[in-house]
Every structure is written in structure tokens, then in C-alpha cells.
Protein backbone atom coordinates (compact mmCIF):
# COMPACT_ATOMS: atom_id res chain seq x y z
CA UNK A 1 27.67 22.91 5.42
CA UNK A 2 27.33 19.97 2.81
CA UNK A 3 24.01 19.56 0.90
CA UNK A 4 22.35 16.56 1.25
CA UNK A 5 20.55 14.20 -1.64
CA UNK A 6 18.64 10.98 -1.53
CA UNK A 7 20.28 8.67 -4.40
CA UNK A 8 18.31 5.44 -3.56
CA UNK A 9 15.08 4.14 -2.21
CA UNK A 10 14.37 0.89 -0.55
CA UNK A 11 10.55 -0.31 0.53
CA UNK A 12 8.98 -3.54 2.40
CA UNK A 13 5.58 -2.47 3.24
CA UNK A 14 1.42 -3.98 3.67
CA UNK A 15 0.70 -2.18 0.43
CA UNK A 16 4.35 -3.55 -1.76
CA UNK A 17 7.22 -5.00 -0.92
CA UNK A 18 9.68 -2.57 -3.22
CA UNK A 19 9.45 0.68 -4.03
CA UNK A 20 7.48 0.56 -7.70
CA UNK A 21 4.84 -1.05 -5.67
CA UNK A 22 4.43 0.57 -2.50
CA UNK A 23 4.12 3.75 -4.62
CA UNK A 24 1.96 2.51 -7.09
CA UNK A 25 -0.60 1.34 -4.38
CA UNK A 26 -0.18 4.88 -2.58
CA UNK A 27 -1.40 6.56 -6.08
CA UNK A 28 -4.13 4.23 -6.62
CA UNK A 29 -5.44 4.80 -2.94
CA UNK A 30 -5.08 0.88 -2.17
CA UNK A 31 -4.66 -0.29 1.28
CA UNK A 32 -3.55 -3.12 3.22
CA UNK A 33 -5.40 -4.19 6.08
CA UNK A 34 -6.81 -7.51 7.25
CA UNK A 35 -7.39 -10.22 9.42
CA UNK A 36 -4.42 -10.89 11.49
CA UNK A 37 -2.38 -13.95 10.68
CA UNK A 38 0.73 -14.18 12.46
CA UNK A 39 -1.27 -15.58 15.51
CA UNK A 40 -4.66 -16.17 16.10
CA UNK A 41 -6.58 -13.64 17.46
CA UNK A 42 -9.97 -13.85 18.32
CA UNK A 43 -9.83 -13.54 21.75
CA UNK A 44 -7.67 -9.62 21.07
CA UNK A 45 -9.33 -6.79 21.19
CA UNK A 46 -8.33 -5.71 18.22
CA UNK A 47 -7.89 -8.61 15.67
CA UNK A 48 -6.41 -6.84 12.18
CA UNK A 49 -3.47 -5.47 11.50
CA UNK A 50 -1.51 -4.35 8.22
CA UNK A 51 0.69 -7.30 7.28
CA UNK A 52 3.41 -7.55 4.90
CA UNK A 53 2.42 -10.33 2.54
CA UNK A 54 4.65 -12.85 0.51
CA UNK A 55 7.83 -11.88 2.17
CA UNK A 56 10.51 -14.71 1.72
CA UNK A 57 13.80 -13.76 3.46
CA UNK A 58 15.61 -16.76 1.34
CA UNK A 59 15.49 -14.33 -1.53
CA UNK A 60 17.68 -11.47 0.26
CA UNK A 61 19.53 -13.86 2.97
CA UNK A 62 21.40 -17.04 2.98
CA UNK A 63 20.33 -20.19 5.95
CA UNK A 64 22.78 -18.70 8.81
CA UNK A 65 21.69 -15.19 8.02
CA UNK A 66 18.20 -16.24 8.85
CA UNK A 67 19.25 -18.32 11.77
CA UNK A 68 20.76 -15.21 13.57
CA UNK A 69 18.14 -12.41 12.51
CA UNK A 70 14.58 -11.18 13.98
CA UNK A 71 12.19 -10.62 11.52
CA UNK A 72 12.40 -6.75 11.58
CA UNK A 73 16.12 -7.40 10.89
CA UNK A 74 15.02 -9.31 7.59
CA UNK A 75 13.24 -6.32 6.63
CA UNK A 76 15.87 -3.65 7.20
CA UNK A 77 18.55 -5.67 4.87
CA UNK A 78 16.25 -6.52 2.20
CA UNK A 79 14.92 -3.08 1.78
CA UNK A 80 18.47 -1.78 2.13
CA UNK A 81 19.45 -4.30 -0.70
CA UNK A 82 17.21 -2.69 -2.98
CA UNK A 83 18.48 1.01 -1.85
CA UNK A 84 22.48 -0.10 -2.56
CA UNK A 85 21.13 -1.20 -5.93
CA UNK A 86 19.31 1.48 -6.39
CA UNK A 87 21.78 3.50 -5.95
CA UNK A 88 24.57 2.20 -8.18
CA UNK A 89 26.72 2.87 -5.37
CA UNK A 90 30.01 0.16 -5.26
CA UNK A 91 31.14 0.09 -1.98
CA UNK A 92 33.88 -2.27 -2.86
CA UNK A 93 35.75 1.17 -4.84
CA UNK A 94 35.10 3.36 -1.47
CA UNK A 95 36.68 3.90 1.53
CA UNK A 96 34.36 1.93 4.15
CA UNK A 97 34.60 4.60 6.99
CA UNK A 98 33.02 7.07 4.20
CA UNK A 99 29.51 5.05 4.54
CA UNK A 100 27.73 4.85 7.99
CA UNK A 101 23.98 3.41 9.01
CA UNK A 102 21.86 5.54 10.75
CA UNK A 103 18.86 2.89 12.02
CA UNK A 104 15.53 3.36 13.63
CA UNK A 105 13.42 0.65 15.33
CA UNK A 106 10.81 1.52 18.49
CA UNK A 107 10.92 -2.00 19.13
CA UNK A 108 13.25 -4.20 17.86
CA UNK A 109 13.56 -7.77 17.58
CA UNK A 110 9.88 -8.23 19.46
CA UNK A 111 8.86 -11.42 17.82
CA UNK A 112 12.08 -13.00 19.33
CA UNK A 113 11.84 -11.78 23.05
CA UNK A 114 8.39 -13.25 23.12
CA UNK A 115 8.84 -16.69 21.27
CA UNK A 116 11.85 -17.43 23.96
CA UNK A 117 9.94 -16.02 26.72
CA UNK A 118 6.82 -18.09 25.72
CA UNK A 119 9.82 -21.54 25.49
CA UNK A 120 11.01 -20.88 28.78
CA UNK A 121 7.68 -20.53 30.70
CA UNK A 122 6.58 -23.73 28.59
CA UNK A 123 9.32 -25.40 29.77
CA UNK A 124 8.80 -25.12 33.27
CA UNK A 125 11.16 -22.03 33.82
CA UNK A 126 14.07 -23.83 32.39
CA UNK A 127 16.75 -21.39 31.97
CA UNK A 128 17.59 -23.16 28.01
CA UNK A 129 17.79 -19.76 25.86
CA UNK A 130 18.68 -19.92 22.10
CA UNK A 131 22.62 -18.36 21.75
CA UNK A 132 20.90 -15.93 19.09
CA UNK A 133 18.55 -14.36 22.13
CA UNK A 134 20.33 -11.54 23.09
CA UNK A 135 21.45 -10.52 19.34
CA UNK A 136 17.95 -11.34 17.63
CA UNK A 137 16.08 -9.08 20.19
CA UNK A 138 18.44 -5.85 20.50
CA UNK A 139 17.27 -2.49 18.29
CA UNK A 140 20.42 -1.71 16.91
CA UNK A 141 21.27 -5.39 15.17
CA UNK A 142 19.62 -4.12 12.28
CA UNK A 143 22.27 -1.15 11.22
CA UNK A 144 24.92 -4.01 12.70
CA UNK A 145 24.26 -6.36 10.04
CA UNK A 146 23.45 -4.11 7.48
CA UNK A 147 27.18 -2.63 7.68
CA UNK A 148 28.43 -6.38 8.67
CA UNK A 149 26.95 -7.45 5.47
CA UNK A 150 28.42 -4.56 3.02
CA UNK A 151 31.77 -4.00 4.88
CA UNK A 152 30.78 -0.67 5.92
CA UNK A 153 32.95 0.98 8.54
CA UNK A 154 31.87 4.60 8.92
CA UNK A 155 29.25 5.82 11.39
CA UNK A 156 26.85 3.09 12.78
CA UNK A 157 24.02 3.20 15.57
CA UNK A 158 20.60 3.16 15.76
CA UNK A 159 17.50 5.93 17.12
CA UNK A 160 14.69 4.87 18.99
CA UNK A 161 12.03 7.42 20.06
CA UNK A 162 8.81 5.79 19.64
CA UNK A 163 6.96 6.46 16.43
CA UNK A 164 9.59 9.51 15.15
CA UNK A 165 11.97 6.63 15.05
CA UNK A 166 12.93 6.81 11.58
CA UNK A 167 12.54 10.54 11.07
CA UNK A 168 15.07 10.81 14.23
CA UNK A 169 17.43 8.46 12.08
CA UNK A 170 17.35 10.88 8.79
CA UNK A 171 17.49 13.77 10.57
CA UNK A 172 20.88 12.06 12.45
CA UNK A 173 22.50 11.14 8.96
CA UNK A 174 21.25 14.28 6.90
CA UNK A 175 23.28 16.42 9.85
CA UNK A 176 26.10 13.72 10.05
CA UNK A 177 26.75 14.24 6.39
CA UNK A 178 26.32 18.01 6.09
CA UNK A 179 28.72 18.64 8.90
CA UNK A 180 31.13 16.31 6.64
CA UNK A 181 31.69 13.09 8.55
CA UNK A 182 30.29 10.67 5.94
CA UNK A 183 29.67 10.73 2.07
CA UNK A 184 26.98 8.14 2.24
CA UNK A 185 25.00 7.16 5.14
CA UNK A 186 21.84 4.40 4.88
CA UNK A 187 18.95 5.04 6.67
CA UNK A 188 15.79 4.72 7.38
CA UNK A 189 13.95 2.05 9.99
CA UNK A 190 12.43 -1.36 10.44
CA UNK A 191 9.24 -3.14 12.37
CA UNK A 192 8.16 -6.57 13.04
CA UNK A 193 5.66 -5.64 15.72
CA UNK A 194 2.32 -7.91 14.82
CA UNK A 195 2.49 -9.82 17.72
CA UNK A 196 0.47 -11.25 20.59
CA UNK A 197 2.73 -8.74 23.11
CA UNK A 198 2.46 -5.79 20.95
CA UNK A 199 -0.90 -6.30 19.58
CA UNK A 200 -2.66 -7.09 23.12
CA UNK A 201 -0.29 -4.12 24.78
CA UNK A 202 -1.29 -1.42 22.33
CA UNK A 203 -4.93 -2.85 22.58
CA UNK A 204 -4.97 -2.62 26.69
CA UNK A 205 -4.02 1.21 26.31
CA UNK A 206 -7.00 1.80 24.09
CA UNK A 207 -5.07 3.09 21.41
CA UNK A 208 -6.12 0.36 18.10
CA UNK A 209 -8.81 0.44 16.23
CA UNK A 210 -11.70 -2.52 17.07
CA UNK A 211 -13.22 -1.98 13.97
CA UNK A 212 -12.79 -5.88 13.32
CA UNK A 213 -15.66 -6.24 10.41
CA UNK A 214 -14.23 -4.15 8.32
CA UNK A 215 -10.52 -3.98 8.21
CA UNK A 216 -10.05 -2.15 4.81
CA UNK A 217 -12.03 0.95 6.19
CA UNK A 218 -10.84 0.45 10.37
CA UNK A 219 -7.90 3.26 9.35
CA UNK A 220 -9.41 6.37 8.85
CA UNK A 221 -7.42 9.65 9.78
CA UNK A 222 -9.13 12.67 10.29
CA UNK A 223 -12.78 11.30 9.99
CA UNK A 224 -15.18 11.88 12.52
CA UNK A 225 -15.99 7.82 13.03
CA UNK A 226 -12.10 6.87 13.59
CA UNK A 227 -11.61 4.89 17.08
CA UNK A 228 -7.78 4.21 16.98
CA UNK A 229 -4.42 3.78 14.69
CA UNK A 230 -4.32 0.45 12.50
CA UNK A 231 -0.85 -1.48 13.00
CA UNK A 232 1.17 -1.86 10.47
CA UNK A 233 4.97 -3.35 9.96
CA UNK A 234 7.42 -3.00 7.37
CA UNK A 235 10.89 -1.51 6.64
CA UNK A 236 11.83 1.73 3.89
CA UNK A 237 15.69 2.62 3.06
CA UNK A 238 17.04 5.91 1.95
CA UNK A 239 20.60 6.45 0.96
CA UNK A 240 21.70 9.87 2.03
CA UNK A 241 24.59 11.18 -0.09
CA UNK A 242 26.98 14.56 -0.17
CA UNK A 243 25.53 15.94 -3.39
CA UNK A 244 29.11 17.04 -5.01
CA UNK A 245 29.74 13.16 -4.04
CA UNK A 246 26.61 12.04 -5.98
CA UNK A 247 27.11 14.25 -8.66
CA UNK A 248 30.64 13.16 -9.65
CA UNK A 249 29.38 9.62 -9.73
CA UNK A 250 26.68 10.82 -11.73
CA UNK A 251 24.05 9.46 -9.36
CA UNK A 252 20.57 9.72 -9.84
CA UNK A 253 19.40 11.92 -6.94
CA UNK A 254 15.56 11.89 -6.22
CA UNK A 255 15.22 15.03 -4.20
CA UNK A 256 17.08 17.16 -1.56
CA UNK A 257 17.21 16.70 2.46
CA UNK A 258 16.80 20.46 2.98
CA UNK A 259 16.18 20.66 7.01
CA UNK A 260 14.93 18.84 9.96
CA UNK A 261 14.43 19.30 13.19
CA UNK A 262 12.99 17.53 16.77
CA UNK A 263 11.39 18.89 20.00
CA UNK A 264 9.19 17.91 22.89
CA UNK A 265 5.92 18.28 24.06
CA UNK A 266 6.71 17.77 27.88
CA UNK A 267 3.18 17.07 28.55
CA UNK A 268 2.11 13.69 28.54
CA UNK A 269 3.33 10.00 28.66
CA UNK A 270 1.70 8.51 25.20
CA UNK A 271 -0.78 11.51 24.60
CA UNK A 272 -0.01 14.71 22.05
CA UNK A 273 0.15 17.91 23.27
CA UNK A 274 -3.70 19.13 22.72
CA UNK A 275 -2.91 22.00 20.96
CA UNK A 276 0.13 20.83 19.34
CA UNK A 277 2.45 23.29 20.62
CA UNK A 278 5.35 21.09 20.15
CA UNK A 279 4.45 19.46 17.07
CA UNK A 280 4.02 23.10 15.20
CA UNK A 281 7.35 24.26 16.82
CA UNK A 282 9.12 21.47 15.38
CA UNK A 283 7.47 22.50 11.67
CA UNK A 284 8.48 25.94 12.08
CA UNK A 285 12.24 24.72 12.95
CA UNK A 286 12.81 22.35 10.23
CA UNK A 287 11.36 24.85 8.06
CA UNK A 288 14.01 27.30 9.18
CA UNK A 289 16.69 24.87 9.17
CA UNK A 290 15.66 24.70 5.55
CA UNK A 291 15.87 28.37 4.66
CA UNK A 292 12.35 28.21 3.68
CA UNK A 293 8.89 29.50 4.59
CA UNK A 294 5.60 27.56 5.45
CA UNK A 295 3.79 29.35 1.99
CA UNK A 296 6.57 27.22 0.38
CA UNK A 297 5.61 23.69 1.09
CA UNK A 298 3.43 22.14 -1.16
CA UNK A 299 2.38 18.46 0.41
CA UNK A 300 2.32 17.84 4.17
CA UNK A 301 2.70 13.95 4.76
CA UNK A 302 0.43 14.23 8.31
CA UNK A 303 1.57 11.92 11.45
CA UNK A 304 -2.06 11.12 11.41
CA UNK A 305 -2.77 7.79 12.92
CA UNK A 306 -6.42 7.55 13.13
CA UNK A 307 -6.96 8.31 17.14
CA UNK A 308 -9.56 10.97 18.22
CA UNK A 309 -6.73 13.01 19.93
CA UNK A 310 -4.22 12.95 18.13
CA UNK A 311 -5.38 13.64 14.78
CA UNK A 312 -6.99 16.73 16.16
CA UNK A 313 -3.69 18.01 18.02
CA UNK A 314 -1.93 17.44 14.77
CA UNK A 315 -4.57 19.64 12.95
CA UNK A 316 -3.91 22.92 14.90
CA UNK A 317 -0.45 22.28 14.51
CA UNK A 318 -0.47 22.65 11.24
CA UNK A 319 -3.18 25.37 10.89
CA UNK A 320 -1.43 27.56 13.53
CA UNK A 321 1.82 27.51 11.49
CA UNK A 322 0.19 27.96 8.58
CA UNK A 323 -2.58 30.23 9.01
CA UNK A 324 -3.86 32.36 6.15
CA UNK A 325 -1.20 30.10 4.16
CA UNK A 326 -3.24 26.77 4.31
CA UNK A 327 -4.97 27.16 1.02
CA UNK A 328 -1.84 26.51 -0.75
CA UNK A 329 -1.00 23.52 1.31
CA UNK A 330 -2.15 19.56 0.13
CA UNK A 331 -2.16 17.43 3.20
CA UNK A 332 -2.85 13.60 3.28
CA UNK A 333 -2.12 10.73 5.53
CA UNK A 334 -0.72 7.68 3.94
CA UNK A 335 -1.30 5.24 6.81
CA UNK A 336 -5.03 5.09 5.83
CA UNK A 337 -3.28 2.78 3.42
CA UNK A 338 -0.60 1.53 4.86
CA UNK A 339 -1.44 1.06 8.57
CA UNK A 340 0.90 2.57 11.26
CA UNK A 341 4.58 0.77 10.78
CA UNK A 342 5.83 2.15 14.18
CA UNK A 343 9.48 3.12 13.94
CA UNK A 344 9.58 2.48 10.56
CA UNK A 345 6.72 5.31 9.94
CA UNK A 346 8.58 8.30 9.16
CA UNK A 347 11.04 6.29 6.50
CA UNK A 348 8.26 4.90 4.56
CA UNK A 349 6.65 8.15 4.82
CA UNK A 350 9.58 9.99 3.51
CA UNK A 351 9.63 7.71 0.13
CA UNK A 352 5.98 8.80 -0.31
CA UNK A 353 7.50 12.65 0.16
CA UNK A 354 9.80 11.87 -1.81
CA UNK A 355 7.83 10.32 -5.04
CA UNK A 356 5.42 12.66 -4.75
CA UNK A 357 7.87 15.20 -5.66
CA UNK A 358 9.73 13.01 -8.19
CA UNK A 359 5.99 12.23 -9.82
CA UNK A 360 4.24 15.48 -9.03
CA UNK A 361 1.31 13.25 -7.06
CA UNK A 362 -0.04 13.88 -3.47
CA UNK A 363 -1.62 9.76 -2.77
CA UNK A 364 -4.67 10.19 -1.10
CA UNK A 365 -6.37 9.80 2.55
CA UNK A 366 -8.67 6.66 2.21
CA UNK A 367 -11.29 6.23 4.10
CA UNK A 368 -12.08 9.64 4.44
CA UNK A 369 -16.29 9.98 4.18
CA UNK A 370 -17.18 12.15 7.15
CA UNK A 371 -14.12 14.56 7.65
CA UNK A 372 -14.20 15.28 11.19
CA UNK A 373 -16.12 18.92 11.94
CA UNK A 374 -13.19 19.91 14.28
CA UNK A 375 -10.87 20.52 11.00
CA UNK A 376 -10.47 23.74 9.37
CA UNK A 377 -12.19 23.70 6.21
CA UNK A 378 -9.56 26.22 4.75
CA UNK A 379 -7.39 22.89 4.89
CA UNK A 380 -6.93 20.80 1.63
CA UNK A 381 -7.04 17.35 2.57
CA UNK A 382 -6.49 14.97 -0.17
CA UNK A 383 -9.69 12.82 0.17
CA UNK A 384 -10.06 9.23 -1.28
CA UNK A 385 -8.14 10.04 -5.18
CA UNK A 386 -4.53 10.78 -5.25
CA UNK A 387 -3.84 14.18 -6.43
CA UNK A 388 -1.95 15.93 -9.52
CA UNK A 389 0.51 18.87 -8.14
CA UNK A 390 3.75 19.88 -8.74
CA UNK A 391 5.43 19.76 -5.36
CA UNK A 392 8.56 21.33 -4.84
CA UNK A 393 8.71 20.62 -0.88
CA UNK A 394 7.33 18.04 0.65
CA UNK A 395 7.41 17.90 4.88
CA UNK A 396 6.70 14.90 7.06
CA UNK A 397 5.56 14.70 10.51
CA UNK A 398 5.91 12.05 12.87
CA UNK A 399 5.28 12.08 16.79
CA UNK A 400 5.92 9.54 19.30
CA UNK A 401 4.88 8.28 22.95
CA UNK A 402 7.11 10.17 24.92
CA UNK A 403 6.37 13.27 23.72
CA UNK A 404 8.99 13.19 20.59
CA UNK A 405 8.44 15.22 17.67
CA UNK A 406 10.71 15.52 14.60
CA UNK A 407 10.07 16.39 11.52
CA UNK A 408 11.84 16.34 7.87
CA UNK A 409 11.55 18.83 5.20
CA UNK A 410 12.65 17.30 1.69
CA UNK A 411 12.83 19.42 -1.91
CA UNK A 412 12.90 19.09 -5.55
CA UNK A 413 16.63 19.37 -6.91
């Protein structure tokens, strides 16, 4: 089969809206949370959230572009924008039905289903829709346009399976292109989610933090005084590339997809498997899809969301698979900073795998005072200060209601 590199990076996130400054707040242990402001809401539950601030669509989009695009649309071409560009890839020199998108999105184009079904209530049940409706609100409009707007013609759908969204979507283009039915393939995932539906819906479950004084510390994986995940929204890009393709172009390549792999925990509707059977099979099979070993990973990007279960479930996951091997291993759970983006989750979380092996830094886990008693204390948490290591593999974890698990192994080239 075809080896598979990453050439170019895209990133729209709480904590930097491009790459340079996503990462750069990741190493300096900087986070994003506050207030909510896309709605008021004092009478929520939980009233902060991880925004993306100072985004301007205008500068990536023209006026009908706009017009005909959700929000998490927006942020799936303008972090794609910067991935084609970082990429020095010319698409206008390549066959189009080379280059496919692979998408991910859990939810779509949220903020649209609920402004029209808020204007048709309001106006007395009048059946008046906006034409864009339909097209705004669907999950897979986001690798439409992206191809739409580069002429791409090659393989093009989108993943949804809860919060592995985006890990689903590399996994789908890493195996696309090493079984040889692309060269390129964009990926990665999007999330406008910080809305009154989403917000108040996660809330009703339990499952958000209501630490409302203190945003900056609410997110805190793997600490004993954590009450629920922090949402976050945002959008990474990766371009996936056949490495003798990349090389002849004489492409910078960042680091190696070297395996992946999904299962599920058939156990519960929104809650891990306690003892994270599923979540360490899916390690040991990416792992082995890799050719490689668990003593061989250096950093381990955790799922960890900040909720008492399944931080915990996550925890013997890792510590089973590992075992007398955890020593070696540097762990750390970026949305402490970043707040949890959803679908988008495991893309932005591969670009910190990723530049942690391109900079030799694991970024820390904020918030991180009173580790929780119930973790291993043979495991090396990075706590509060990123981390200087070489890393040579990096893995990342992501889990989602429904019981998904998948999982992405990446390596130093």
C-alpha cells in the first residue's frame, strides 16, 4: 500500500485562528474560554463556552458565498484555504479526480436549523423558509463547497460519528489514498455548535461544565474537581498526500499518517465503556495497523473532555495497553485549552500531534492542580508547562456518543 504524508495544515480555533497561533497558544498553555456571546445566556445552565474570536468570513469568502453558507461551513473553507496554501499544491496543473475531501461535522449547519426554526414559530407557523435552508443546515455542504470552490472532482463525502468525527474523516482519506484512489485528499472537520439548541441540549444531559465564575479554569481534564467538558467550536485542515506524489513536487511534508483504526464500545448511548475496553482495543489496532508497538509512542493526545467518567475510562485504557510501558509515555489533553470543538476535535487535535513532532513539544494540560487520585501515578501527564521531547509518534484519541472510537497514529518522517 501507498504511504501517506501530511503536506499542509489549516487551523480556526478559541485559542488562534491559523496554525502559527493555535500552536503557539498550545505551547504557552493559553486557553480560550469565556462568557458566552453568541446569545445571551443567563438563564443556561451552563453560560461559557470556547469561542472563536475575530473571525470575519469577508476575508476568505465573497457576499454570495456567505449568503449560501452556515457558519461551520465558513470555517471549513477558510481553514482549508490556509492548508491549499500551505501546501503549495496547484490544483489548476492536476487532474481534479486525483484530489477528494474527506469531511467531518457531528452537527452541521446548527446555527441555521435553529434561526429558521425560531422565524417560522415567530411568524405564526408560516411555512416562509429561506431557499438556502436545506443546503445551509446539511453536514456534508462543507466538503461540497470546499471541492465546488477548488474544482476538485475526486472522492467527496463527509463522516459523522459524534465526537471521533474528524479522526473518522483521516482515517477514511489516509486508507483512500494508501489503497491508491487519490493523490491528495483534504480533510479534517468543522463546528459551529455555540448555540441556544446545542448549548441548553448538552446542558439538560448533564454533560457541561457549570463552573460559570471562572471560565478560564471550568476545563480541567483529569483533575479531581472537573464537573463536565467545556464547548468549544472551530475548524483544522490537513492535506493528506501519496508521499512519492509529495516528494516529486518537493513538498514539505510535516509527518507521516502511519495507522488508524475505529471500534465500538456497544455499551452505552452517550457514556464510555467504564473500563475502556473499546477505547484500548482501538489503540492497540491502530498501533498494529502502524507496524509499531505501544513502547514506541512518545505523546498520547488524550480524548479527555473534563467529565468524571469519561476521563477515568480513558485512563485505564491507556494504562492497560500500556502497562509497565507508561513511564515512557507523555500524555496531555489539549482541550483544557481549547474547549471541546465536537466533530472538529480529532482534526485540531491531530495538528497539535502533529507540531509536537515537527517542534519536539508535548503543550500542556491546564488546569491541572489536584490530579484526580483514580490515575496511575506511573502515568506522565504533562501538567500546566508544555514539555521538551523528541517525539517520534504521536497518537490521538477521540470517542464519541454512540459508542465510536477511532484513533490515529501519526510519525516523524
Amino acid at each position: 500500500m501507498k504511504r501517506v504524508v501530511i503536506t499542509g495544515l489549516g487551523a480556526l480555533s478559541p485559542i488562534g485562528n491559523d496554525v502559527k497561533s493555535f500552536w503557539n497558544s498550545l505551547s504557552e498553555g493559553r486557553g480560550g474560554a469565556g462568557r458566552i456571546t453568541r446569545f445571551d445566556p443567563t438563564a443556561f445552565r451552563t453560560q461559557i463556552a470556547s469561542e472563536v474570536k475575530g473571525f470575519d468570513p469577508a476575508q476568505f469568502l465573497d457576499r454570495a458565498e456567505i449568503k449560501r453558507t452556515d457558519l461551520f461551513t465558513q470555517y471549513a473553507l477558510a481553514v482549508a484555504a490556509e492548508a491549499i496554501k500551505d501546501s503549495g499544491l496547484e490544483f489548476e496543473t492536476m487532474n481534479p479526480y486525483d484530489t477528494g475531501v474527506i469531511w467531518g461535522s457531528a452537527q452541521g449547519g446548527m446555527e441555521t436549523f435553529e434561526e429558521q426554526v425560531k422565524e417560522y414559530t415567530a411568524g405564526g407557523f408560516n411555512p416562509r423558509f429561506n431557499p438556502f435552508f436545506i443546503p445551509k443546515l446539511l453536514s456534508n455542504m462543507a466538503s461540497g463547497m470546499i471541492s465546488l470552490k477548488y474544482g476538485l472532482m475526486g472522492i467527496n463525502f463527509t463522516t459523522v460519528s459524534a465526537c471521533a468525527t474528524s479522526n473518522t474523516a483521516i482515517m477514511d482519506a489516509f486508507n483512500y489514498i494508501r489503497w491508491g484512489k487519490a493523490k491528495v485528499i483534504i480533510t479534517g472537520g468543522s463546528e459551529a455548535a455555540i448555540t441556544e439548541a446545542s448549548v441548553g441540549g448538552f446542558a439538560a444531559m448533564k454533560a457541561m461544565t457549570m463552573q460559570n465564575e471562572s471560565p478560564e479554569t471550568a476545563c480541567r481534564p483529569f483533575d479531581a474537581d472537573r464537573d463536565g467538558f467545556l464547548m468549544g467550536e472551530g475548524a483544522a485542515a490537513l492535506i493528506l498526500e501519496e508521499y512519492e506524489h509529495a516528494v516529486a513536487r518537493g513538498a514539505t511534508i510535516y509527518a507521516e499518517v502511519a495507522g488508524a483504526a475505529m471500534t465500538a464500545d456497544a455499551y452505552h448511548m452517550t457514556s464510555t465503556h467504564p473500563q475502556g475496553d473499546g477505547a484500548r482495543t482501538a489503540m492497540r489496532f491502530a498501533l498494529e495497523d502502524a507496524g509499531l508497538i505501544p513502547e514506541d509512542v512518545d505523546y498520547l493526545n488524550a480524548h479527555a473532555t473534563s467529565t468524571p467518567v469519561g476521563d477515568i475510562s480513558e485512563i485505564h485504557a491507556i494504562s492497560k495497553l500500556f502497562e509497565n510501558k507508561a513511564s515512557q509515555l507523555h500524555i496531555s489533553a489539549t482541550k483544557s485549552m481549547t474547549g471541546h470543538l465536537l466533530g472538529a476535535a480529532g482534526a485540531i487535535e491531530a495538528i497539535a500531534c502533529v507540531m509536537a513532532i515537527r517542534n519536539s513539544l508535548v503543550p500542556p494540560t491546564i488546569n491541572l492542580s489536584n490530579p484526580d487520585p483514580a490515575i496511575p501515578a506511573e502515568l506522565n501527564i504533562v501538567k500546566n508547562e508544555a514539555l521538551a521531547k523528541e517525539v517520534n509518534v504521536a497518537m490521538s484519541n477521540t470517542f464519541g456518543f454512540g459508542g465510536h472510537n477511532a484513533i490515529v497514529v501519526f510519525r516523524k518522517v
